[in-house]
Protein backbone atom coordinates (compact mmCIF):
# COMPACT_ATOMS: atom_id res chain seq x y z
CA UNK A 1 26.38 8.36 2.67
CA UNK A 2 23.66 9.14 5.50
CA UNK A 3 19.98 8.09 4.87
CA UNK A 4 17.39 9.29 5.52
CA UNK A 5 15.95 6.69 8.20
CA UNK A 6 12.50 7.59 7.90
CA UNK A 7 11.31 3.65 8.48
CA UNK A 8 13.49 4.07 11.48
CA UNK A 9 12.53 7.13 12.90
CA UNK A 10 8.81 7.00 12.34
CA UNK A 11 9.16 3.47 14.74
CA UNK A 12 10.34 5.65 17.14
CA UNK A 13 7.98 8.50 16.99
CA UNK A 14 4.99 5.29 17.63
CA UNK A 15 7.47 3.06 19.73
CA UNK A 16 9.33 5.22 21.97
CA UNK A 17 7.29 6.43 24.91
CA UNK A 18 7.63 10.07 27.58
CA UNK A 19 11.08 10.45 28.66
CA UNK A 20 10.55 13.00 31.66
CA UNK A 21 7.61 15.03 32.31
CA UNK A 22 8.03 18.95 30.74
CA UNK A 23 7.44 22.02 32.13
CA UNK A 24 5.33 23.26 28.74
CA UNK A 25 1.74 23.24 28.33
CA UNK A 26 2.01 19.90 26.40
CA UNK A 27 -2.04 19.16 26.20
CA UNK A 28 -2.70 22.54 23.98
CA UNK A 29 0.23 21.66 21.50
CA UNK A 30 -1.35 18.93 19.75
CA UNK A 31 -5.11 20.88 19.94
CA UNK A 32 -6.67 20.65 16.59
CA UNK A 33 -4.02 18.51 15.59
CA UNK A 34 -4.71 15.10 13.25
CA UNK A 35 -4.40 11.74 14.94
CA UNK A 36 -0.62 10.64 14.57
CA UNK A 37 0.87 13.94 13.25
CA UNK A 38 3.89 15.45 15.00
CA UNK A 39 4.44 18.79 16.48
CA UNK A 40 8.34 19.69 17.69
CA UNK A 41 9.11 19.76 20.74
CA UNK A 42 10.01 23.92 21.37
CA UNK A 43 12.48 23.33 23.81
CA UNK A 44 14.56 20.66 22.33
CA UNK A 45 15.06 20.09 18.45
CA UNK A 46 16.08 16.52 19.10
CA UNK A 47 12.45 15.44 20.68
CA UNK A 48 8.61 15.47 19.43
CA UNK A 49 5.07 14.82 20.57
CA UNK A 50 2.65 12.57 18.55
CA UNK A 51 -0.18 13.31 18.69
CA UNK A 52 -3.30 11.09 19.09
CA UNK A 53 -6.66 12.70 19.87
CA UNK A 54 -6.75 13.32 23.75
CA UNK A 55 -2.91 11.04 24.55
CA UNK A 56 0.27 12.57 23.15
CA UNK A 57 3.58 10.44 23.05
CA UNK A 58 6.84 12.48 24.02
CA UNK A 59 9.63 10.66 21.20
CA UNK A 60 13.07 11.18 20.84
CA UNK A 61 15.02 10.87 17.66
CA UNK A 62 18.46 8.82 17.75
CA UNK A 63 21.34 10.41 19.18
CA UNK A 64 22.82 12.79 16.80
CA UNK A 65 19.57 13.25 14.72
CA UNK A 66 16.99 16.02 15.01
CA UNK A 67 13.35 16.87 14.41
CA UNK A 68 12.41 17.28 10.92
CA UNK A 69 8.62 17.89 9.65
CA UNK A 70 9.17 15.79 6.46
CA UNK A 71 11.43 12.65 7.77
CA UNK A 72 10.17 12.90 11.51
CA UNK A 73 13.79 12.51 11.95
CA UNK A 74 16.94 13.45 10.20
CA UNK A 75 20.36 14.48 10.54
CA UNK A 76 19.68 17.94 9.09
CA UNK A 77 19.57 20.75 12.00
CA UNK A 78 18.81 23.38 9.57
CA UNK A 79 14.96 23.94 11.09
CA UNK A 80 16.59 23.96 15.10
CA UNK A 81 15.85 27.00 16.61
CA UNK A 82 15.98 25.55 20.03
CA UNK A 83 19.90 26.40 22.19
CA UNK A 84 18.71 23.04 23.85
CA UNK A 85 21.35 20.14 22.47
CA UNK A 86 20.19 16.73 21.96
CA UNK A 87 20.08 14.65 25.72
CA UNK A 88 20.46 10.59 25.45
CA UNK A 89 17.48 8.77 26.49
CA UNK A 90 17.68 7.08 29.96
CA UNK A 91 17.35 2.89 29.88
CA UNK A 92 15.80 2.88 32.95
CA UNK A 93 11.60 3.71 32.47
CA UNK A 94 10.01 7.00 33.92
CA UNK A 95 6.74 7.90 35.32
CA UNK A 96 4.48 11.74 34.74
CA UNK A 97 2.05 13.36 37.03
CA UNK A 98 0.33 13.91 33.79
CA UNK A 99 -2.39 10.64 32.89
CA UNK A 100 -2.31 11.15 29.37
CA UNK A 101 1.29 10.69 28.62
CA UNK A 102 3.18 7.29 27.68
CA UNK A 103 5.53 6.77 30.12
CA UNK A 104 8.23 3.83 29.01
CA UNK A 105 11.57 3.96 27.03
CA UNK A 106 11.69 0.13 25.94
CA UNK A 107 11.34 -0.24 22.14
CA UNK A 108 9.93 -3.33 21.06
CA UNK A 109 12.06 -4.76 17.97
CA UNK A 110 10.29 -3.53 14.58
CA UNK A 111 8.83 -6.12 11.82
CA UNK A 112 8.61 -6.21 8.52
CA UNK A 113 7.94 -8.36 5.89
CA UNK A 114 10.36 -8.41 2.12
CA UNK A 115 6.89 -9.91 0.56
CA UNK A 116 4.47 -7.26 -0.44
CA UNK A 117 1.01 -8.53 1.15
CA UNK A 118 -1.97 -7.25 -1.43
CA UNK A 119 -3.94 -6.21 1.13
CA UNK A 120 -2.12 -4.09 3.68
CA UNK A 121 -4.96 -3.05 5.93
CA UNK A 122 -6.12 -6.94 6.82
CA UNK A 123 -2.42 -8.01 7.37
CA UNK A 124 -2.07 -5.19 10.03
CA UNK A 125 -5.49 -6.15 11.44
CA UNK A 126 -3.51 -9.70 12.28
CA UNK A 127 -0.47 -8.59 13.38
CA UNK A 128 0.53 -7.97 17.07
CA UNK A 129 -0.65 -4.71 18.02
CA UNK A 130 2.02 -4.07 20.66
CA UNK A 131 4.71 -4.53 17.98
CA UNK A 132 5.69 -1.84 15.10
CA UNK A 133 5.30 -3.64 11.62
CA UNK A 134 6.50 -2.16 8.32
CA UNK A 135 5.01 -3.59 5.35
CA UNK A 136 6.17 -2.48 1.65
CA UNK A 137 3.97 -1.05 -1.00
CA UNK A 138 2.65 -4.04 -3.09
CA UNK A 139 2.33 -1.36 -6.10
CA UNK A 140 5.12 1.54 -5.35
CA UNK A 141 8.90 0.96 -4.84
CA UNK A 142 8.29 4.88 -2.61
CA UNK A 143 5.76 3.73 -0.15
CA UNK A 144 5.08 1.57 2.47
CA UNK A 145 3.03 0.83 5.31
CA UNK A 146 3.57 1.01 9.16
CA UNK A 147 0.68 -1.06 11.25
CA UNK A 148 -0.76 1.47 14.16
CA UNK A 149 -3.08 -0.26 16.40
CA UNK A 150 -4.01 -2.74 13.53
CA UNK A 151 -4.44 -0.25 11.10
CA UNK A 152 -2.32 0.23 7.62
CA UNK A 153 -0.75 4.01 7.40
CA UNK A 154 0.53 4.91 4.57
CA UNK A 155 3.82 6.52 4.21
CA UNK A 156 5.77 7.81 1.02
CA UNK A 157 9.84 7.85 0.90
CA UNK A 158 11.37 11.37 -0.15
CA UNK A 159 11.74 11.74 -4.17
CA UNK A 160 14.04 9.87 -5.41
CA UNK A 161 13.99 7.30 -2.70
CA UNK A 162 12.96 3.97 -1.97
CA UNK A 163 11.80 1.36 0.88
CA UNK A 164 13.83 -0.65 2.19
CA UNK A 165 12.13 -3.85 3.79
CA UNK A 166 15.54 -5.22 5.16
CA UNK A 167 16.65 -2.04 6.53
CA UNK A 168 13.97 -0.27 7.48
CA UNK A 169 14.22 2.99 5.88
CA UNK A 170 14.38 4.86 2.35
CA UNK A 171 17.39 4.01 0.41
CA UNK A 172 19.02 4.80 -3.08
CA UNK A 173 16.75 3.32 -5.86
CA UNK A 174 20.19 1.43 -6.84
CA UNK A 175 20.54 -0.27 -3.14
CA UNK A 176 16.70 -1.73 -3.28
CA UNK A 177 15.46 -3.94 -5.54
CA UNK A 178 11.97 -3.21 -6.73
CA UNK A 179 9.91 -4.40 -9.79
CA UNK A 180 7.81 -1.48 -10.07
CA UNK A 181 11.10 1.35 -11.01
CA UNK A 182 10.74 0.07 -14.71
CA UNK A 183 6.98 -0.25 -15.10
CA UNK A 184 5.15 2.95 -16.25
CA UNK A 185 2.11 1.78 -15.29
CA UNK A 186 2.42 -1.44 -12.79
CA UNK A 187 -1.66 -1.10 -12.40
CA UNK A 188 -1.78 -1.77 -15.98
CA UNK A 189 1.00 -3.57 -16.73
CA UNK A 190 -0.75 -7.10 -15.91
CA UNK A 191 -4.49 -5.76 -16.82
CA UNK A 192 -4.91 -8.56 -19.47
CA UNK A 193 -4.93 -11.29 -16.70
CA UNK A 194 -7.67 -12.30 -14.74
CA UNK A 195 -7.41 -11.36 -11.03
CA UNK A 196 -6.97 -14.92 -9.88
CA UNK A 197 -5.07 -16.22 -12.27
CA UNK A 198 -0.98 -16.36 -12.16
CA UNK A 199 0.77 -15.36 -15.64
CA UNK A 200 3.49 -14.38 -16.89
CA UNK A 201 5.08 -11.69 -19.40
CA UNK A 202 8.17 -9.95 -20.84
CA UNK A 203 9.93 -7.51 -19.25
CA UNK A 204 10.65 -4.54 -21.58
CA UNK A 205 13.60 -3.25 -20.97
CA UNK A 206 15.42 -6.79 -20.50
CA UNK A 207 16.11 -9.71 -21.78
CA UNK A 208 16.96 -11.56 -19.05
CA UNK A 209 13.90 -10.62 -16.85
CA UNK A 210 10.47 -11.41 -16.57
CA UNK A 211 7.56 -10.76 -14.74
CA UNK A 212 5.01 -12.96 -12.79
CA UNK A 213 1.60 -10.82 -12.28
CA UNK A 214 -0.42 -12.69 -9.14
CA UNK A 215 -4.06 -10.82 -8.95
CA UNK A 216 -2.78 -8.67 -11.44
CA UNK A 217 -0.08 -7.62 -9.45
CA UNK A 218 3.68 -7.58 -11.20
CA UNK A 219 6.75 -9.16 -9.34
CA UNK A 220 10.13 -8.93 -10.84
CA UNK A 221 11.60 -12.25 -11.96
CA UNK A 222 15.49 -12.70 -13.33
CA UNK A 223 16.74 -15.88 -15.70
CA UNK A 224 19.77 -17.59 -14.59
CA UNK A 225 23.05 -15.98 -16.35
CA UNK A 226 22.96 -16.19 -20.15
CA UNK A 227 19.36 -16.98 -20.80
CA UNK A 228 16.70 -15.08 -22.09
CA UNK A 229 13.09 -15.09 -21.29
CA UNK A 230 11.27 -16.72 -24.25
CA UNK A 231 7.63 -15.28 -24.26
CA UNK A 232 6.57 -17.71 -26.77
CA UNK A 233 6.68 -20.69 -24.62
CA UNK A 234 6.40 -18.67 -20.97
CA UNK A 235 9.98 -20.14 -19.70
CA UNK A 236 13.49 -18.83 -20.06
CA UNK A 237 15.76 -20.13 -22.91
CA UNK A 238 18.61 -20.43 -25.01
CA UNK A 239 19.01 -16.17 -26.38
CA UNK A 240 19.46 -17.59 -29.87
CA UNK A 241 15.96 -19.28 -29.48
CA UNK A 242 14.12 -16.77 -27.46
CA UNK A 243 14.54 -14.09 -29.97
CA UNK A 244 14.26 -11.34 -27.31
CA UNK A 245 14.84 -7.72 -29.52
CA UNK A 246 15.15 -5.48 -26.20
CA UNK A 247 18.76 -6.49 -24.67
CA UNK A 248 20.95 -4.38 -22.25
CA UNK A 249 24.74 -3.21 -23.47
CA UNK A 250 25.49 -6.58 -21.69
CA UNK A 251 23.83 -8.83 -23.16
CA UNK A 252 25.46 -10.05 -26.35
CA UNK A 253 24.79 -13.39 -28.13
CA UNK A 254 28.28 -15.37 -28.87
């Protein structure tokens, strides 16, 4: 099945630097434009400018993928309307007249971290600047962060998708484990303990899992095979002792 590689592709759009120089008025497409949004490129549906104030960045999505406005890149076509197919980028770096235009085509290998940090904005501030970092959502199995220039920017997975932190992109809710897909309310979920204090509390939809809340903050926990979580004593335990009333299909006591 293709994915969507937005984690992926958005590296690119920050990472990947001017190709060749264009013969477009590149300055007045990203006039009026917010910092880091992306305009298509009009003469070739597989490249983009981001823009950032005064600088723009000419990207290029992977071979075989095109411009999209939601994904940055995807393999969908259906918004082309250039005749222009998709070139492959050159290895070896090229230079512009112009002085506002990133000139390079190395791409520095991304970061990212599986732990969700609670504050994303001070772990980008100590993070290389020079290196794309992706950091997950600490509260939403949807979002995530990418570090620009040490600052945290949000970004949100299509519906019905989430982050991946080992692959870099949005993937199937069933491929990425997240603690927050059965919570309705992970904000409130671990409201009755103090900020910094650890604790720990039933999950309710299994037996087998728990969940630790660290500055009220709820990470998904799993017993070892055939034990319940007893929320009596805090540990997990024999299911004929734990008592646990909310069991999956699976979960049957000999």
């Amino acid at each position: 099945m293709v994915h969507q590689l937005i984690g992926i592709t958005i590296l690119l759009a920050i990472s990947i630097a001017a190709a060749r120089s264009q013969q477009i008025e590149t300055s007045s497409m990203c006039e009026g434009k917010e910092i880091n949004s992306f305009v298509p490129d009009p003469d070739n549906c597989s490249k983009f400018f981001q823009c950032n104030g005064d600088t723009f960045i000419h990207g290029s999505c992977p071979t075989g993928m095109f411009y999209h406005p939601q994904d940055v890149c995807s393999f969908d076509d259906t918004n082309c309307s250039s005749s222009t197919e998709q070139t492959t980028t050159s290895s070896s770096s090229s230079t512009t007249e112009e002085s506002n235009v990133t000139s390079s085509t190395v791409i520095p290998e991304p970061s990212s971290t599986t732990a969700a940090p609670t504050d994303p904005e001070q772990w980008c501030a100590d993070v290389d600047p020079n290196r794309p970092h992706f950091i997950k959502s600490p509260t939403q199995c949807s979002e995530y962060y990418i570090c620009v220039n040490g600052k945290a920017i949000l970004q949100k997975c299509q519906e019905g998708k989430y982050w991946s932190a080992k692959h870099f992109y949005c993937d199937d809710p069933k491929n990425v484990p997240c603690a927050f897909d059965r919570i309705p309310n992970p904000e409130q979920f671990c409201n009755t303990s103090a900020e910094d204090e650890i604790s720990f509390t039933a999950s309710p939809t299994d037996c087998g899992e728990y969940y630790i809340c660290v500055k009220r903050l709820p990470f998904l926990m799993r017993c070892a095979p055939g034990s319940h979580w007893n929320d009596d004593i805090k540990q997990c335990d024999d299911p004929r002792i734990a008592g646990c009333k909310v069991r999956r299909k699976s979960d049957k006591i000999s």
